[in-house]
N, C-alpha and C. Protein backbone atom coordinates (compact mmCIF):
# COMPACT_ATOMS: atom_id res chain seq x y z
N UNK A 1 -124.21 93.41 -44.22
CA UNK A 1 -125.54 92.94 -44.44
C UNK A 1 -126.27 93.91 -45.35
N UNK A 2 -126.93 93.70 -46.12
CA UNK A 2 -127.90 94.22 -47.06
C UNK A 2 -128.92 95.36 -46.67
N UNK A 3 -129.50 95.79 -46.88
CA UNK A 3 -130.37 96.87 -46.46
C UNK A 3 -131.67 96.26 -47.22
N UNK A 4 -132.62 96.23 -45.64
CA UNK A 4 -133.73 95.61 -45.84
C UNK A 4 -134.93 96.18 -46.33
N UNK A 5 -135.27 95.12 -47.76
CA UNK A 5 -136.32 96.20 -48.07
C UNK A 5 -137.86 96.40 -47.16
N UNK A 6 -137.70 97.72 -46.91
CA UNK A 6 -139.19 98.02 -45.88
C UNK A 6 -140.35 98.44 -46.32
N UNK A 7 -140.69 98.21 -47.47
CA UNK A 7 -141.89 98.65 -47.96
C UNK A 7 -142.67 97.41 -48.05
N UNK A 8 -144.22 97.82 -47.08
CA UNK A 8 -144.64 96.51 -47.48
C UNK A 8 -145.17 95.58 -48.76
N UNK A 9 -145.20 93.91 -48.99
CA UNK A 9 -145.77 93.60 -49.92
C UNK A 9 -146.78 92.89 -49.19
N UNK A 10 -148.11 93.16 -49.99
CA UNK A 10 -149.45 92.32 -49.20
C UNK A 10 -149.64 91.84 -50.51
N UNK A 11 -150.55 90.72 -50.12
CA UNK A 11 -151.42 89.91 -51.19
C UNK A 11 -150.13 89.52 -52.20
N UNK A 12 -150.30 88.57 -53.17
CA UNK A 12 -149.67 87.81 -54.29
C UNK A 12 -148.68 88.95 -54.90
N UNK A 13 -147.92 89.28 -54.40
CA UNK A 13 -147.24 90.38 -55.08
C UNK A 13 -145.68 89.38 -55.70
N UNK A 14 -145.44 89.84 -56.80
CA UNK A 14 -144.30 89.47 -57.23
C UNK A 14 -143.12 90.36 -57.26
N UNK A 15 -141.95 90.13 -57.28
CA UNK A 15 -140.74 90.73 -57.37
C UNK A 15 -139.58 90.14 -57.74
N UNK A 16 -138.74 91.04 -58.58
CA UNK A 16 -137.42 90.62 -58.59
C UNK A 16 -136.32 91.28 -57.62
N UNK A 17 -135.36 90.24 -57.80
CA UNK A 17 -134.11 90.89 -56.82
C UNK A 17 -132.84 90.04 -57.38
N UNK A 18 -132.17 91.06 -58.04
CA UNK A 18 -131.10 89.81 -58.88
C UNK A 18 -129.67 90.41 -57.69
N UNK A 19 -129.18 89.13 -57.01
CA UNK A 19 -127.89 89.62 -56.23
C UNK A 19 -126.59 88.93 -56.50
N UNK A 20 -125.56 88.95 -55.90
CA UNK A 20 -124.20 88.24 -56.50
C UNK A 20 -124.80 87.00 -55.45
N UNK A 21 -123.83 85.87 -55.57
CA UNK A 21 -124.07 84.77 -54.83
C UNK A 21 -123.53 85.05 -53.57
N UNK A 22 -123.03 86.19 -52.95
CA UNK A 22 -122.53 86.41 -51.32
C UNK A 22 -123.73 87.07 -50.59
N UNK A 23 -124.38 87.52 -51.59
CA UNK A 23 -125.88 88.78 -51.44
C UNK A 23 -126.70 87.73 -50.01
N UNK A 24 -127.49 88.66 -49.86
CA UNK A 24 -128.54 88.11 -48.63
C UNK A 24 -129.65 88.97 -48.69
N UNK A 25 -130.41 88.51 -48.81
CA UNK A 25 -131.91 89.26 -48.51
C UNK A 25 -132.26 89.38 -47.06
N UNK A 26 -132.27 90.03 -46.75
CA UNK A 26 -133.24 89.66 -45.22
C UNK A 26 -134.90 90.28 -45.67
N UNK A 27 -135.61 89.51 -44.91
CA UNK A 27 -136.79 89.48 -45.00
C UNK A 27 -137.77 89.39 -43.75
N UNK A 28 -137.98 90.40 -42.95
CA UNK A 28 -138.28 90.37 -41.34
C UNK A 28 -139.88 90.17 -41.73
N UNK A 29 -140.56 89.55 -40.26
CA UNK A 29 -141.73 88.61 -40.28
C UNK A 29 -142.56 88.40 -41.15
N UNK A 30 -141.70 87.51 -42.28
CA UNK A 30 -142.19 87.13 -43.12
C UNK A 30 -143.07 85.79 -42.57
N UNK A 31 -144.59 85.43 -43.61
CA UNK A 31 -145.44 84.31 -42.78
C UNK A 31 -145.27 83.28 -43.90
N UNK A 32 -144.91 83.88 -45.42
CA UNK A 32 -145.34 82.20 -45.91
C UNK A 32 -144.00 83.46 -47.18
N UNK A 33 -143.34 82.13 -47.92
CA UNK A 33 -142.28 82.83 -48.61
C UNK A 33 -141.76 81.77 -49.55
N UNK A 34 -142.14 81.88 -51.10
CA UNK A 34 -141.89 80.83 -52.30
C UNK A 34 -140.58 81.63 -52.92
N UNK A 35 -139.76 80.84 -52.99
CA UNK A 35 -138.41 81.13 -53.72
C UNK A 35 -137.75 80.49 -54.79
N UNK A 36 -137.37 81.01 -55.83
CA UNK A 36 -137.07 80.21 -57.21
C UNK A 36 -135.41 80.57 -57.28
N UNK A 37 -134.72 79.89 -57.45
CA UNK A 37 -133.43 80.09 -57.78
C UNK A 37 -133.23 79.33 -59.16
N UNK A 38 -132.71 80.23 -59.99
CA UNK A 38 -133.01 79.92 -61.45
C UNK A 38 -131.39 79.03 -61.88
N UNK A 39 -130.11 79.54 -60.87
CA UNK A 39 -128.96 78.53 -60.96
C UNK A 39 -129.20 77.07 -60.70
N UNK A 40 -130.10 76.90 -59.42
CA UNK A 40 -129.87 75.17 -58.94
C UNK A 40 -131.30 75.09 -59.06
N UNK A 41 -132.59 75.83 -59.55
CA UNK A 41 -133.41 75.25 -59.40
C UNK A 41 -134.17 74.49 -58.14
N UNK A 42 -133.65 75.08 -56.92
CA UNK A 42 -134.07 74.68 -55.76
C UNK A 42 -134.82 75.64 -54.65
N UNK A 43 -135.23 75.77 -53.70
CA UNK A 43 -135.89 76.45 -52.95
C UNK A 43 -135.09 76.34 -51.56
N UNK A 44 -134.97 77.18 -50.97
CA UNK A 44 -133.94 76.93 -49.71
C UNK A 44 -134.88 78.17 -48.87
N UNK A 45 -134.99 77.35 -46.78
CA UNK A 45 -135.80 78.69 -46.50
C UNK A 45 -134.74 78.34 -45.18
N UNK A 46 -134.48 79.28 -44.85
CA UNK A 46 -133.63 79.88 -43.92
C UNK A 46 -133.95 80.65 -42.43
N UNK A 47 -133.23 80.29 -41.73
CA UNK A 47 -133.84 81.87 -39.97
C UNK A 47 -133.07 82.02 -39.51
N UNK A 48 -132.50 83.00 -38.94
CA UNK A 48 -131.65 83.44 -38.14
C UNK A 48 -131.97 83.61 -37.02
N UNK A 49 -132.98 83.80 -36.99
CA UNK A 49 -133.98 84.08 -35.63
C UNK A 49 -135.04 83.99 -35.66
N UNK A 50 -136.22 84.24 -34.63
CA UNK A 50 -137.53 83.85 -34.64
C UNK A 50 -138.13 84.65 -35.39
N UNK A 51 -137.83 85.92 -36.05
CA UNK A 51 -138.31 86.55 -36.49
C UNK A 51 -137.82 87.34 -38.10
N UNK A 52 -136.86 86.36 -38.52
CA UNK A 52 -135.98 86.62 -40.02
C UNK A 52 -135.72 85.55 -40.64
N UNK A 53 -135.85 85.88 -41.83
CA UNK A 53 -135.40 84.94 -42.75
C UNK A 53 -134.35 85.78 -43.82
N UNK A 54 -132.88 84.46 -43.72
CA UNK A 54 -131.94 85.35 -44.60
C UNK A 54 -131.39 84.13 -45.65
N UNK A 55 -131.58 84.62 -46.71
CA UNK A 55 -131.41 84.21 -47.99
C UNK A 55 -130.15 84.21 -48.95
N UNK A 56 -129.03 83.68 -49.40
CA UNK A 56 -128.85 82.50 -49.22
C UNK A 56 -128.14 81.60 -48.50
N UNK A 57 -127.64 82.35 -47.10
CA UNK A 57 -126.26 81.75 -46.39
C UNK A 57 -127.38 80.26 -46.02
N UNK A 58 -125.88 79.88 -46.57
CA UNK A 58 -125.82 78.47 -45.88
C UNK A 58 -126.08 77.87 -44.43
N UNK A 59 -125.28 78.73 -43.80
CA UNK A 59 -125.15 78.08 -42.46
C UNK A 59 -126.55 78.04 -41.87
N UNK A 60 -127.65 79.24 -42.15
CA UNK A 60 -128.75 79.32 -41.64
C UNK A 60 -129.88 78.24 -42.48
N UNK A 61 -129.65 77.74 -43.29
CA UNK A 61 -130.79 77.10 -44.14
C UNK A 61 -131.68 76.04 -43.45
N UNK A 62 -132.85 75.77 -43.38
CA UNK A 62 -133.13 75.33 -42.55
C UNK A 62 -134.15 73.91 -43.31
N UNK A 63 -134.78 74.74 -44.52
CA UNK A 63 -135.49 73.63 -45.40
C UNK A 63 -135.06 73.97 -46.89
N UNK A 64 -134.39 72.67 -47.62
CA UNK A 64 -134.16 72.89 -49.12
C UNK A 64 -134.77 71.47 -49.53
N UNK A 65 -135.60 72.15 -50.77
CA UNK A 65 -135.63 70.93 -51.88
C UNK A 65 -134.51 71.61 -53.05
N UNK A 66 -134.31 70.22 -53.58
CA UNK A 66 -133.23 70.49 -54.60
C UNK A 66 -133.24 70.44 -55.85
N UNK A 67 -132.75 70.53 -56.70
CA UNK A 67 -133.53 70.31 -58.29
C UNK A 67 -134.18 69.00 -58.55
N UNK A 68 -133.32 67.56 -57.85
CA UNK A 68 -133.87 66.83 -57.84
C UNK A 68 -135.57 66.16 -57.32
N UNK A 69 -135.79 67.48 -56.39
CA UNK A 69 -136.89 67.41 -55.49
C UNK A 69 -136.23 66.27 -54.22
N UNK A 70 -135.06 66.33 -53.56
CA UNK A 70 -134.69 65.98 -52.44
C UNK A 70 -135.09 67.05 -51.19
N UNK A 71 -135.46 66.27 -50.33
CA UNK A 71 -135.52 67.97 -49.20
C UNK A 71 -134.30 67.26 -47.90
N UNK A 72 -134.29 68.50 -47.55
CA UNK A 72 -133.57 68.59 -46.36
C UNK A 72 -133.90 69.15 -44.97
N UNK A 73 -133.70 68.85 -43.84
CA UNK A 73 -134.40 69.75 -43.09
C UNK A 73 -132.39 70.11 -41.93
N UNK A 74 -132.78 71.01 -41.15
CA UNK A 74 -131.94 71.37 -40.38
C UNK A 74 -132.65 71.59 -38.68
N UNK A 75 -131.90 71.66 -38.04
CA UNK A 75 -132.79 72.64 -37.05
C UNK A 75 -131.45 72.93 -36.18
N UNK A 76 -131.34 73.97 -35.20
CA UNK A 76 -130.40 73.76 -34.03
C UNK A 76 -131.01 72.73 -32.99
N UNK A 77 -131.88 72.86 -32.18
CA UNK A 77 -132.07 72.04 -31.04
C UNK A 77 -133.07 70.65 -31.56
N UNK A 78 -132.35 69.50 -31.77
CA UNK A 78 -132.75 68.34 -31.58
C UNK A 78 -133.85 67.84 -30.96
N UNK A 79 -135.25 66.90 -31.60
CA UNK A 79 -136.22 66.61 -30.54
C UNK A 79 -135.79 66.16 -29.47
N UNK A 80 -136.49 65.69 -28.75
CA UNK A 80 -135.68 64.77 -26.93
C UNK A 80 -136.60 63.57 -27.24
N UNK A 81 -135.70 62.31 -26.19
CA UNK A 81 -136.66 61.20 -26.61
C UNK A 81 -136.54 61.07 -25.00
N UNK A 82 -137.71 60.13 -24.52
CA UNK A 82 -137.99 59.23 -23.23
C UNK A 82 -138.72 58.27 -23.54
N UNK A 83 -138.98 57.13 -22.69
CA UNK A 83 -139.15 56.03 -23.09
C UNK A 83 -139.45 55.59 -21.60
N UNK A 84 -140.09 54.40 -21.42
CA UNK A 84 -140.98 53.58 -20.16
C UNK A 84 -140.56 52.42 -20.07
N UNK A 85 -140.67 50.99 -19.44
CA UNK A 85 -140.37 49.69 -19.03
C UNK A 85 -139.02 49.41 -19.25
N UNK A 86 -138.68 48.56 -19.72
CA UNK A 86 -137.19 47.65 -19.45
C UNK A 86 -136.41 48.52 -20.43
N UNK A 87 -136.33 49.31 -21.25
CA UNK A 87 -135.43 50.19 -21.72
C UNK A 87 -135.02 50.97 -21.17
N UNK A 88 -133.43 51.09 -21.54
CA UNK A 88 -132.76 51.69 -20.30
C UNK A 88 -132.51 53.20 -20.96
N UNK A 89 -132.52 53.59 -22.47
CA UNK A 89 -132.78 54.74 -22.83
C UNK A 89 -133.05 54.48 -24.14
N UNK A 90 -133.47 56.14 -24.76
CA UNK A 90 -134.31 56.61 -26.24
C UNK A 90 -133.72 57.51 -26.89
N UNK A 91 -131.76 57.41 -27.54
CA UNK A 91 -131.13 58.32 -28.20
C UNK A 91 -131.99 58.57 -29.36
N UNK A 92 -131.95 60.10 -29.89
CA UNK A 92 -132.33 60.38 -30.75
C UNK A 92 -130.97 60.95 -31.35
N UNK A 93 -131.00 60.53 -32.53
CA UNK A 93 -129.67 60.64 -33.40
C UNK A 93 -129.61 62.23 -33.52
N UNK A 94 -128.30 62.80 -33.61
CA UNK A 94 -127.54 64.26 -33.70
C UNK A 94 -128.20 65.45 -34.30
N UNK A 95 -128.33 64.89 -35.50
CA UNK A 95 -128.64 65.22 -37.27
C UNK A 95 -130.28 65.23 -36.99
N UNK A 96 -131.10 64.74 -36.28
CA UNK A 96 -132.53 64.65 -36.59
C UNK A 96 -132.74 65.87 -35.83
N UNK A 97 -134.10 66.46 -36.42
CA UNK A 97 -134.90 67.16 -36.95
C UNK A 97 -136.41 67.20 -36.48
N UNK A 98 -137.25 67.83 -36.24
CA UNK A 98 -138.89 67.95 -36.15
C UNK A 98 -138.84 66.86 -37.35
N UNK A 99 -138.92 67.46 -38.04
CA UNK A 99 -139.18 66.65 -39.24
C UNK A 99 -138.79 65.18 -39.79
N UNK A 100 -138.01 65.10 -39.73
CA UNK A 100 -137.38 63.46 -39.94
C UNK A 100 -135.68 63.20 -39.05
N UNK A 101 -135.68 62.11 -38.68
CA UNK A 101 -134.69 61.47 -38.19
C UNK A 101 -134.33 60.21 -37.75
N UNK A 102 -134.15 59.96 -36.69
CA UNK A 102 -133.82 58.50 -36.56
C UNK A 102 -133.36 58.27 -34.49
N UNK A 103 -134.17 57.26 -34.04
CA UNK A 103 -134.04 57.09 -32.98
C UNK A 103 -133.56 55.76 -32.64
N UNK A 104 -133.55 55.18 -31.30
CA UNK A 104 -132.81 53.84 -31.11
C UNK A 104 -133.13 53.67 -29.46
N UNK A 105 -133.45 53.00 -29.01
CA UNK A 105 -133.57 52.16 -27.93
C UNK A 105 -132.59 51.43 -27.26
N UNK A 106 -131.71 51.59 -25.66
CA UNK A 106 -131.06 50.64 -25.34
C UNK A 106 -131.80 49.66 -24.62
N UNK A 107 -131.05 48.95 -24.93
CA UNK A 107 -132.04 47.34 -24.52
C UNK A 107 -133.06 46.60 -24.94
N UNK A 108 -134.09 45.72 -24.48
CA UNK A 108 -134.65 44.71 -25.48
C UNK A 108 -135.87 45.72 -24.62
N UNK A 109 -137.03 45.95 -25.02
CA UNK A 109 -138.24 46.35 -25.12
C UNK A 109 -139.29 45.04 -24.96
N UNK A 110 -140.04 44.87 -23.75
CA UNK A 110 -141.18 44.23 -23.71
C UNK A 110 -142.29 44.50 -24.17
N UNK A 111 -143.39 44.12 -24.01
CA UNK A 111 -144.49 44.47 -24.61
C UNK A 111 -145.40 45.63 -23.70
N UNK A 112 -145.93 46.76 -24.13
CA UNK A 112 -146.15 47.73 -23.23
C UNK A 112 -144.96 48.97 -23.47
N UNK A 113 -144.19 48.83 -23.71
CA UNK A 113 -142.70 49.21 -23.23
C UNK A 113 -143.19 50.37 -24.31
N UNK A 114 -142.67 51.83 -24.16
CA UNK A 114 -142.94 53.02 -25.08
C UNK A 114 -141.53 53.58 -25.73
N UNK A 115 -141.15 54.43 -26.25
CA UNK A 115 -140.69 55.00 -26.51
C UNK A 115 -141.18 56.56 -27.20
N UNK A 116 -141.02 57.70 -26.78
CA UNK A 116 -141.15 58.73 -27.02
C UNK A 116 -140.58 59.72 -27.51
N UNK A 117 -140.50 60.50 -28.74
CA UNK A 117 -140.13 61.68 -29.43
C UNK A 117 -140.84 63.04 -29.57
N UNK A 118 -140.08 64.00 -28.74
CA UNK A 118 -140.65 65.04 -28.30
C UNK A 118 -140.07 66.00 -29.00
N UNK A 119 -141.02 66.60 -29.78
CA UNK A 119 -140.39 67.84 -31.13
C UNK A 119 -140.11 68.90 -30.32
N UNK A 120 -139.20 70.01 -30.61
CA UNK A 120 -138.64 70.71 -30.38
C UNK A 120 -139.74 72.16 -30.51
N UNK A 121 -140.44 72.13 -31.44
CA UNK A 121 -141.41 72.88 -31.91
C UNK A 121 -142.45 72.60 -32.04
N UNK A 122 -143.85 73.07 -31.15
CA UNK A 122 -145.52 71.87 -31.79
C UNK A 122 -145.45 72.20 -32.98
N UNK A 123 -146.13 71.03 -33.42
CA UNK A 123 -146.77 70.55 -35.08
C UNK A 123 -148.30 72.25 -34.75
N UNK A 124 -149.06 72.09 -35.49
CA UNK A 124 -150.48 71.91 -35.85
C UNK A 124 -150.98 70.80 -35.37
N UNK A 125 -152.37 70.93 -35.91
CA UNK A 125 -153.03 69.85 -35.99
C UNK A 125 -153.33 68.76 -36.78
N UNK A 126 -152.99 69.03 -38.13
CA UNK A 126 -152.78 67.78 -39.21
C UNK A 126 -151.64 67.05 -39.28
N UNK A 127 -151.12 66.37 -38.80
CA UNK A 127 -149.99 65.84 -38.35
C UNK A 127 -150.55 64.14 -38.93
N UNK A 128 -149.21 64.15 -39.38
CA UNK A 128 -148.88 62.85 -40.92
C UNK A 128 -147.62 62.61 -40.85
N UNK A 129 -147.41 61.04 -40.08
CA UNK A 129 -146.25 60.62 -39.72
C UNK A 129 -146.18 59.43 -40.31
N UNK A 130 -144.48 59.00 -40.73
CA UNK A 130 -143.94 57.50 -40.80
C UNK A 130 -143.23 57.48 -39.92
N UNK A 131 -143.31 55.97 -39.16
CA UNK A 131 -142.49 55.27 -38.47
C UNK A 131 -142.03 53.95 -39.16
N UNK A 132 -140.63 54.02 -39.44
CA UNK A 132 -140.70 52.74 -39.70
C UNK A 132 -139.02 52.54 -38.89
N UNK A 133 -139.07 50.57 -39.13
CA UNK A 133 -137.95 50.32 -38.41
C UNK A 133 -136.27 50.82 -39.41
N UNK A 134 -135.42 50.95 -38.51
CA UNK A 134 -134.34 50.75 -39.58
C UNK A 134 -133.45 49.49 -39.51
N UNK A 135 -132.34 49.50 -40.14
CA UNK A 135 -131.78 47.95 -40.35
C UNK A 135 -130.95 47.76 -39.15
N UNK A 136 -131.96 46.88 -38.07
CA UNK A 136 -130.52 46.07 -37.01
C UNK A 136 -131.96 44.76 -36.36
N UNK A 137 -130.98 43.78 -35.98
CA UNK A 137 -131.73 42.63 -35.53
C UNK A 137 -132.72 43.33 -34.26
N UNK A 138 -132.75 43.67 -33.41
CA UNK A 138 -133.26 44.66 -32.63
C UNK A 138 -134.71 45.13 -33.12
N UNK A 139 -135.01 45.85 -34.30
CA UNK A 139 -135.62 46.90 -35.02
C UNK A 139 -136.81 45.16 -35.99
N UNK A 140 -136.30 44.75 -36.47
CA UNK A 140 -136.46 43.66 -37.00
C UNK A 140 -137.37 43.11 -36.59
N UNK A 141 -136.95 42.06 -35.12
CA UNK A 141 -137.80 41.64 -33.92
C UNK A 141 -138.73 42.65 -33.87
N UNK A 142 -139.07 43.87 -33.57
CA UNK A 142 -139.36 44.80 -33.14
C UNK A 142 -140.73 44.48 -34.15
N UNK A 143 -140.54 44.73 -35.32
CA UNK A 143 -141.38 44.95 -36.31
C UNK A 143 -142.30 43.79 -36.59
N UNK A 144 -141.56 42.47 -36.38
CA UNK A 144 -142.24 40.76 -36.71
C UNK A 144 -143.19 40.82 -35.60
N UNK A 145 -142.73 41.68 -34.04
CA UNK A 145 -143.70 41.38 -33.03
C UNK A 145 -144.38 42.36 -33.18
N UNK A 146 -144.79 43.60 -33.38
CA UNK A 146 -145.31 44.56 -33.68
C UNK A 146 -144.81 46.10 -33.15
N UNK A 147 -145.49 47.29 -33.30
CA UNK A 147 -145.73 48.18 -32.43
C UNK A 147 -146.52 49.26 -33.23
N UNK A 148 -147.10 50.09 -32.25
CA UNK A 148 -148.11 51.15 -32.83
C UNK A 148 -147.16 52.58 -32.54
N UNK A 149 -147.90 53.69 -33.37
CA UNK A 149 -147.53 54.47 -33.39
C UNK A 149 -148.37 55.68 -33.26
N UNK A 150 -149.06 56.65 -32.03
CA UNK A 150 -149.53 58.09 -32.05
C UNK A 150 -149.08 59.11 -31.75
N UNK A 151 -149.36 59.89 -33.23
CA UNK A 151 -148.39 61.32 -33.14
C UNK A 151 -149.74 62.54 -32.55
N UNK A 152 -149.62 63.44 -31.72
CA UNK A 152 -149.71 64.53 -31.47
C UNK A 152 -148.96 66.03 -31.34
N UNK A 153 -149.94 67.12 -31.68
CA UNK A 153 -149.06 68.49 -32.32
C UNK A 153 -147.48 68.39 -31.11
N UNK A 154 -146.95 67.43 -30.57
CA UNK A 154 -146.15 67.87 -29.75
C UNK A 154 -144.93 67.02 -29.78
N UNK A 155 -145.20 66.01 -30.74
CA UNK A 155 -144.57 64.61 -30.54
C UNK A 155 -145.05 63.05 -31.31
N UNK A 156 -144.73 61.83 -30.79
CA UNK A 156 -144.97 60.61 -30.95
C UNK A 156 -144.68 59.46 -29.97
N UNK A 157 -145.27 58.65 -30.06
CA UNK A 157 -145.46 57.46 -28.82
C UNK A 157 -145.31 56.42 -30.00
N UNK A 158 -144.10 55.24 -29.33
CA UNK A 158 -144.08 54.40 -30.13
C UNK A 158 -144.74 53.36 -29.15
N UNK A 159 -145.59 52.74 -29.19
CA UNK A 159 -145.66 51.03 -28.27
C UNK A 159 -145.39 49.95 -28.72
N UNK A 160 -144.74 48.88 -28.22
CA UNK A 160 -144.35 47.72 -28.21
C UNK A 160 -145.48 47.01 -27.76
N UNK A 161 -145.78 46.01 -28.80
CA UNK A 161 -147.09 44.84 -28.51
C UNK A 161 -146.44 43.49 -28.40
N UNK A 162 -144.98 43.70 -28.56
CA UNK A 162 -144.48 42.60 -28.18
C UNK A 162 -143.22 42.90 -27.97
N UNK A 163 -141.80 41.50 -27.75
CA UNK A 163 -140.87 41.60 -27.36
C UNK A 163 -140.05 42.53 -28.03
N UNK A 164 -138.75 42.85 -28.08
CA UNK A 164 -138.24 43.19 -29.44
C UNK A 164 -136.85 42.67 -29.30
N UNK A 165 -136.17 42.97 -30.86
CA UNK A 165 -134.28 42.19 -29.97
C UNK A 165 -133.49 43.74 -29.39
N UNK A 166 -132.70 43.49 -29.04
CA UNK A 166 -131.78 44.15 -28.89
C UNK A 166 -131.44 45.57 -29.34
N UNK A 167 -131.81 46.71 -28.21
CA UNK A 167 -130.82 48.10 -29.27
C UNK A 167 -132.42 48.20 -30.48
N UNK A 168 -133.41 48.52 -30.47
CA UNK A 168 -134.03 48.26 -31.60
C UNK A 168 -133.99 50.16 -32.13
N UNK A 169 -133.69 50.43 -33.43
CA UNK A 169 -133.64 51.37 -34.32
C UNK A 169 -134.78 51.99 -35.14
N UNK A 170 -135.66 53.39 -34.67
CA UNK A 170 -136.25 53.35 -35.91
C UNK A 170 -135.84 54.74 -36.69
N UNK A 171 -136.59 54.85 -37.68
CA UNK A 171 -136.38 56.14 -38.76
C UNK A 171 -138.02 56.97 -38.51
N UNK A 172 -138.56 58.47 -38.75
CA UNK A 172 -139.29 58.60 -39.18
C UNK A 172 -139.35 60.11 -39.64
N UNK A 173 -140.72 60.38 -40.36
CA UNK A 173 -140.20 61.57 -41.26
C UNK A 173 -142.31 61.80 -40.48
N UNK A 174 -141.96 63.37 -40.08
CA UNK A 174 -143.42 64.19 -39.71
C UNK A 174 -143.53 65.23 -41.14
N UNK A 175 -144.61 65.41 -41.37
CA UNK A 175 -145.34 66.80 -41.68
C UNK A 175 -146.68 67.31 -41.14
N UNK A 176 -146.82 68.32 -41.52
CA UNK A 176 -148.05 69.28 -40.81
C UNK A 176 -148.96 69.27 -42.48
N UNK A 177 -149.59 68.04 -42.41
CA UNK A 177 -150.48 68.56 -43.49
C UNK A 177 -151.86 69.90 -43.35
N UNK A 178 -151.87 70.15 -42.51
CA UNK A 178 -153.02 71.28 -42.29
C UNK A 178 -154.53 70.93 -42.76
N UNK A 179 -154.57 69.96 -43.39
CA UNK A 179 -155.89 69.90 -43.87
C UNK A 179 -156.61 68.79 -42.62
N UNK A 180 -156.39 68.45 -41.72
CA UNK A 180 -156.77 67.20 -40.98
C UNK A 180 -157.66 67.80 -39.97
């Protein structure tokens, strides 16, 4: 591992650090951290722990946009879902994220009927969510009959205002706009 630089930087300070591509920065409690990679043109932010950020292993990356401006998110521990009335459960898919993922419902959902996504990490308070359905007859129904959606720094509540079909699927993507 690299030898960390310990001198502090306060305020808008700039720097270079040119390393081979195996290199790693570590960067201990760092609060806010803009990164330019001049090969891919992308930004990648990384943790190893609650209290480091290491630059560029892979395995740790946690948020990249890409040259294209695609982002990615990672996390280890998965939100949790629960859910209320005639649904018999609220998988939240493997791969999802605080940030965006994808959930699913067993069984048909009445009206009333909730479903819940519980982030792994609180938001803030500006919290700016999509819910939308994804593609299955289930999700479909779901959407023709309705349902609402309130997010708080902790989570989201989906409700059903009406029936839905089968297994219903949705997708959604959070951010913390801060300004709210």
């Amino acid at each position: 591992m690299a030898t960390p630089i310990t001198a502090p930087i306060a305020g808008n300070q700039n720097f270079s650090l040119v390393t081979n591509a195996a290199a790693q920065l570590p960067l201990l409690n760092v609060t806010d951290l803009e990164v330019g990679n001049a090969t891919t043109n992308s930004l990648r932010v990384a943790a190893s722990n609650a209290d480091s950020t290491t630059l560029p292993n892979p395995s740790n990356v946690r948020f990249t946009v890409d040259s294209f401006g695609h982002l990615t998110t990672a996390q280890q521990t998965p939100p949790t879902g629960s859910f209320t009335g005639a649904i018999t459960a609220n998988t939240i898919f493997t791969n999802s994220t605080d940030c965006a993922g994808q959930f699913t419902a067993t069984g048909t959902a009445a009206a009333g009927d909730t479903l819940t996504v519980t982030f792994n990490r609180p938001y803030g308070t500006g919290i700016v969510h999509a819910v939308c359905t994804a593609c299955n007859d289930g999700a479909a129904t779901a959407s023709s009959n309705g349902y609402h959606v309130v997010a708080t720094s902790t989570g989201f509540t989906l409700t059903f205002l009406g029936v839905s079909g089968a297994n219903p699927c949705f997708n959604y993507f959070v951010i913390d706009a801060g300004f709210i």
